[in-house]
N, C-alpha and C. Protein backbone atom coordinates (compact mmCIF):
# COMPACT_ATOMS: atom_id res chain seq x y z
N UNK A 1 -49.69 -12.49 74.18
CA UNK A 1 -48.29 -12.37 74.50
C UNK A 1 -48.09 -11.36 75.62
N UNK A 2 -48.99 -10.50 75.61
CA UNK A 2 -48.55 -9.13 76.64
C UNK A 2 -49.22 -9.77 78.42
N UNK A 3 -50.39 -10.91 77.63
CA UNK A 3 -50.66 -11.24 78.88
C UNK A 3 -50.09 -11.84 79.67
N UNK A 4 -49.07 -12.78 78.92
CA UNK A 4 -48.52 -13.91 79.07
C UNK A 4 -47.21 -13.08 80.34
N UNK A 5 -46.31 -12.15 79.40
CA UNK A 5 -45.32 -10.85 80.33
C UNK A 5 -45.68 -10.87 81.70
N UNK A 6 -46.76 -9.69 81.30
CA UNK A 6 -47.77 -9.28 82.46
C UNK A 6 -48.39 -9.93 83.56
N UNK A 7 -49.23 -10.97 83.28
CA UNK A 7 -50.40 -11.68 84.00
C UNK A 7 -51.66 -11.46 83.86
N UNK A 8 -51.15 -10.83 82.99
CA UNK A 8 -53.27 -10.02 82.76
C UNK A 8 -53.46 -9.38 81.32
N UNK A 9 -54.22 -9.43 80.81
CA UNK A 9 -54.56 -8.79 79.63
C UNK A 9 -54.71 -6.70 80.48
N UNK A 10 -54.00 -5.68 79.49
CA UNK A 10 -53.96 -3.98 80.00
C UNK A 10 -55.51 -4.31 79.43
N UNK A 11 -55.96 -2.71 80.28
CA UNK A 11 -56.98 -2.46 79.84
C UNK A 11 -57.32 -2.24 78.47
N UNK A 12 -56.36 -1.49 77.62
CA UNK A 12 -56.33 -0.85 76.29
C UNK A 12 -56.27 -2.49 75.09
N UNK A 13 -55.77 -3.51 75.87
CA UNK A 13 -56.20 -4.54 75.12
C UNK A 13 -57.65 -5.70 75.11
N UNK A 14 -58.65 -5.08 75.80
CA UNK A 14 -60.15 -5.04 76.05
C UNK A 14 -60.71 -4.96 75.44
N UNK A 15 -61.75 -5.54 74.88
CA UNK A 15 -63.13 -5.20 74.22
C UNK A 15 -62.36 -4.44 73.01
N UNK A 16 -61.34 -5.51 72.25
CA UNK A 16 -61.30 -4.44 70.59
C UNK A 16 -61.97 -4.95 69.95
N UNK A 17 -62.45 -3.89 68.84
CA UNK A 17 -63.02 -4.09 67.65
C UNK A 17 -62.76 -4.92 66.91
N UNK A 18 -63.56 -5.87 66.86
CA UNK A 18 -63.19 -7.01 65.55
C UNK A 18 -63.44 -6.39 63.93
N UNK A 19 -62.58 -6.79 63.58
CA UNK A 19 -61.68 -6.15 62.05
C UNK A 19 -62.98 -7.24 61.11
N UNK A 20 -63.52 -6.38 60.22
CA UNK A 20 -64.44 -6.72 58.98
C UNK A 20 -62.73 -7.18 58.20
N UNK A 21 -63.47 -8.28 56.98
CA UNK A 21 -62.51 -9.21 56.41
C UNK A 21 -61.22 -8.03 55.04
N UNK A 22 -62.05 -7.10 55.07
CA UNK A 22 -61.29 -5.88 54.30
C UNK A 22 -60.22 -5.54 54.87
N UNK A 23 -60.48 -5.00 56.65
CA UNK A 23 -59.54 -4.13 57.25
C UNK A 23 -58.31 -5.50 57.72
N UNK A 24 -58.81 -6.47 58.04
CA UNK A 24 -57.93 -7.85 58.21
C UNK A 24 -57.22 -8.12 57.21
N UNK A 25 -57.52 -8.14 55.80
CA UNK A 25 -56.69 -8.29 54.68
C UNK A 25 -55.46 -7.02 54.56
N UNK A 26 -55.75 -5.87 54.99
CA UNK A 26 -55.20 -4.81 54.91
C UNK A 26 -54.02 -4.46 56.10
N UNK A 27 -54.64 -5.44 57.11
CA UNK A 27 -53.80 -5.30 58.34
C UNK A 27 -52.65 -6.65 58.17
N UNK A 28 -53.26 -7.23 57.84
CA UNK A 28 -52.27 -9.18 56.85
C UNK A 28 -51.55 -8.39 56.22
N UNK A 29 -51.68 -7.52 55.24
CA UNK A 29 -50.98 -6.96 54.08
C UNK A 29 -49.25 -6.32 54.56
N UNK A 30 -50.50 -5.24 55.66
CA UNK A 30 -49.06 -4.88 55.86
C UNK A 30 -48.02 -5.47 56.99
N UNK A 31 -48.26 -5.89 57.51
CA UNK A 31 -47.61 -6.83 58.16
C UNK A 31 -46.52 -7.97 57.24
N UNK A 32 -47.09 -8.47 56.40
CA UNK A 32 -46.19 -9.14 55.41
C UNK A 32 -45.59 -8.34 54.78
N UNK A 33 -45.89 -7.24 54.34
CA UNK A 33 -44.65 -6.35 53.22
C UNK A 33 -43.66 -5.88 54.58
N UNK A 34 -44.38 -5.35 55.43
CA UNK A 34 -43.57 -4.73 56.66
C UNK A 34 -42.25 -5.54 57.03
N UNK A 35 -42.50 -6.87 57.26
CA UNK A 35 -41.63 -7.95 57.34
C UNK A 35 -40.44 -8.08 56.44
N UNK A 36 -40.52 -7.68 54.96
CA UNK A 36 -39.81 -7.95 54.63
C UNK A 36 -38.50 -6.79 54.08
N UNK A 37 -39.22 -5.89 54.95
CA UNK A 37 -38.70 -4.50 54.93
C UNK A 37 -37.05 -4.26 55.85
N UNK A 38 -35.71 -4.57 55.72
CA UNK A 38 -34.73 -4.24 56.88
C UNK A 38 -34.85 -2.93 57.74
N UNK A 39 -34.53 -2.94 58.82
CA UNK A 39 -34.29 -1.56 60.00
C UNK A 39 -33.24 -1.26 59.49
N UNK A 40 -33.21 -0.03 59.48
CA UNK A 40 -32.02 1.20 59.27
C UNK A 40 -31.27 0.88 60.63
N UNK A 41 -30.28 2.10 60.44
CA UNK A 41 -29.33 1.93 61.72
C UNK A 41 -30.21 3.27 62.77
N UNK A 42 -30.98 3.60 62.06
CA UNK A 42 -31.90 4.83 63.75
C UNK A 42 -33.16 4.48 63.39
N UNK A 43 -33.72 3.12 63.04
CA UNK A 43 -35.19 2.88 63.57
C UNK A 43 -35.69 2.24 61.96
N UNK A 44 -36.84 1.78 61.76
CA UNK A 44 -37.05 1.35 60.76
C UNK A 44 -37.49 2.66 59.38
N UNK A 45 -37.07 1.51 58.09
CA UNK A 45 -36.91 2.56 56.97
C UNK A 45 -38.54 2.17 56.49
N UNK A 46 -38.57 3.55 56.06
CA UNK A 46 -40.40 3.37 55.11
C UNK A 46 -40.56 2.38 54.19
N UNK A 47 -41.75 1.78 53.81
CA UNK A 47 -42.51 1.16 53.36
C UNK A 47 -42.14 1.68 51.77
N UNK A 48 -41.61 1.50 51.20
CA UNK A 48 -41.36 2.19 49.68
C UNK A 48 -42.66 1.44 48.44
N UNK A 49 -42.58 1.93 47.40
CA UNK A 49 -42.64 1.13 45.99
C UNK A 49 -42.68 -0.12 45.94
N UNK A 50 -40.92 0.11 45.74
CA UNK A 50 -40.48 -0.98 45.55
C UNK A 50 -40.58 -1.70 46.34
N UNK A 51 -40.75 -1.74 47.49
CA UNK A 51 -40.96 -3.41 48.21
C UNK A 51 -42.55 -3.63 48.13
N UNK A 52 -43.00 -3.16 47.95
CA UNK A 52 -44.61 -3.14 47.80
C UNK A 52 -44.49 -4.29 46.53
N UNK A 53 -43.84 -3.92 45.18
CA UNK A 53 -43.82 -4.39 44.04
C UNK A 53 -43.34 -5.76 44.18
N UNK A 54 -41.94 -5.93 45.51
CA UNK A 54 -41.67 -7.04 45.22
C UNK A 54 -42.04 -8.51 46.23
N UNK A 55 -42.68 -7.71 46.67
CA UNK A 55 -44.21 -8.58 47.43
C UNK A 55 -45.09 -8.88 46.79
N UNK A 56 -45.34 -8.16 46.00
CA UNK A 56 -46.43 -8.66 44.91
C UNK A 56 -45.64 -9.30 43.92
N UNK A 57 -44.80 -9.47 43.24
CA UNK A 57 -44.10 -10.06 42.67
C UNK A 57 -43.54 -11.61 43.17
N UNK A 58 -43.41 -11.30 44.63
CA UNK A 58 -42.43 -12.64 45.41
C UNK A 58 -44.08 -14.05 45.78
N UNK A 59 -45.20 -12.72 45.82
CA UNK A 59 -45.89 -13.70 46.27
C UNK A 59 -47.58 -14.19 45.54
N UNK A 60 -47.44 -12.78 44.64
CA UNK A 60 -48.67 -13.33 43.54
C UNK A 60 -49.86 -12.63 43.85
N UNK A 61 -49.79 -11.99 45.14
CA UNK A 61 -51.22 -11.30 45.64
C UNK A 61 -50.81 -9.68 45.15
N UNK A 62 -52.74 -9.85 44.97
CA UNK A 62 -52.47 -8.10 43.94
C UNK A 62 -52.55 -7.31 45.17
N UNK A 63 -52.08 -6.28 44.53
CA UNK A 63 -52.66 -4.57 45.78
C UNK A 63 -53.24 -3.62 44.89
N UNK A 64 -54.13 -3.07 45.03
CA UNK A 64 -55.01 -1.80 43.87
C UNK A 64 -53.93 -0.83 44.48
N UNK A 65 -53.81 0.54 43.77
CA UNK A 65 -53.91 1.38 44.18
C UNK A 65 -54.32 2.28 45.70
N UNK A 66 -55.68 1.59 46.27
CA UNK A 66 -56.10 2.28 47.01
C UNK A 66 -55.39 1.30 48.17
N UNK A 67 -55.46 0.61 47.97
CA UNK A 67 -54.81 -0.47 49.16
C UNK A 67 -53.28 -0.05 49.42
N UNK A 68 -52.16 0.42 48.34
CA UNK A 68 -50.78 0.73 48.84
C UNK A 68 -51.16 2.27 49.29
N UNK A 69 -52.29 2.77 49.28
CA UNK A 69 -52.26 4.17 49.69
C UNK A 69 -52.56 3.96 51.42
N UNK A 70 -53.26 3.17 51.55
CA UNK A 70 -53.60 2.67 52.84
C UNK A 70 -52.47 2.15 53.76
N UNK A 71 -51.75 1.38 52.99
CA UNK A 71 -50.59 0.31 53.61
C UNK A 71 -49.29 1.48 53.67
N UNK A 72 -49.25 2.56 52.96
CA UNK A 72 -48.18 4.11 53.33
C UNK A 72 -49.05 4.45 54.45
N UNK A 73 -50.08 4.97 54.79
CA UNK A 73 -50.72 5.60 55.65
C UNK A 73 -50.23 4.57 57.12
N UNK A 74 -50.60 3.41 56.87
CA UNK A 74 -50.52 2.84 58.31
C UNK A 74 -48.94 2.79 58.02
N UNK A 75 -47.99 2.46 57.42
CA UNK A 75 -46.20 2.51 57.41
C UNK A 75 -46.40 3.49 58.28
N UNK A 76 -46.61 5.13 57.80
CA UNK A 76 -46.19 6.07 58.20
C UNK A 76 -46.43 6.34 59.77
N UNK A 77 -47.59 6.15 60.11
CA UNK A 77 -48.62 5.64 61.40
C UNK A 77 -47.44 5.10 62.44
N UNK A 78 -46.77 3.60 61.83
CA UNK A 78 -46.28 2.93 62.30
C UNK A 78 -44.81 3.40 63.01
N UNK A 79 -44.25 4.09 61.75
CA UNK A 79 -43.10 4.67 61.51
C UNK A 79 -43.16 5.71 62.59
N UNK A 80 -43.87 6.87 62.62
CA UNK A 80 -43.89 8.34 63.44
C UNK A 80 -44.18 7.43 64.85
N UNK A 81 -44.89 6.05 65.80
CA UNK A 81 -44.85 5.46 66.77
C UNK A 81 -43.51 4.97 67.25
N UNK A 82 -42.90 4.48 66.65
CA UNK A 82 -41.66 3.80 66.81
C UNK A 82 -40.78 4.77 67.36
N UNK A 83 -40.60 5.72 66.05
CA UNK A 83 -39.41 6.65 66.88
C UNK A 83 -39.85 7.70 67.73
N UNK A 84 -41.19 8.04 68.39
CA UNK A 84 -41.54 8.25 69.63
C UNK A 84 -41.76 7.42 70.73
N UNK A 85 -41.13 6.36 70.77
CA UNK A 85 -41.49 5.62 71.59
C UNK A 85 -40.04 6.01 72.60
C-alpha cells in the first residue's frame, strides 16, 4: 500500500523479518481485538479486559494469560506511537 502512494517500497520497509507462526498469531491477535476497539475523541482508547474477553467470547479463540500480557504491551506500543505522531 505505501508502495502503491509512493512508487517505491521506503527503505525501512526492506528486508523485514519474517514473523515465526507464534509472533504472526500474536500480531493476527491484535489486530482483530484492536479492530474492534472505538477511537476516543483525542486518539485511540486502550486495549482493556473487557474487549479482550469479548473477542474471545464473539469469536471462540482462546488467549492464555501470557498472550493478553503481550497484546497490552504491543496496545500500549501502539497507543504511546499514535499520539506522538
Amino acid at each position: 500500500m505505501v508502495a502503491k502512494k509512493a512508487g517505491a517500497d521506503p527503505p525501512e520497509l526492506r528486508n523485514l523479518p519474517i514473523l515465526c507462526s507464534y509472533s504472526y498469531r500474536l500480531w493476527a491477535l491484535f489486530l482483530q481485538v484492536r479492530q474492534g476497539i472505538p477511537q476516543g475523541f483525542s486518539g485511540p482508547n486502550p486495549m482493556s479486559h473487557e474487549n479482550i474477553r469479548a473477542f474471545v467470547l464473539n469469536t471462540g479463540k482462546r488467549i492464555n494469560k501470557r498472550e493478553i500480557s503481550i497484546l497490552q504491551v504491543l496496545d500500549y506500543t501502539y497507543i504511546k506511537e499514535i499520539v506522538n505522531v
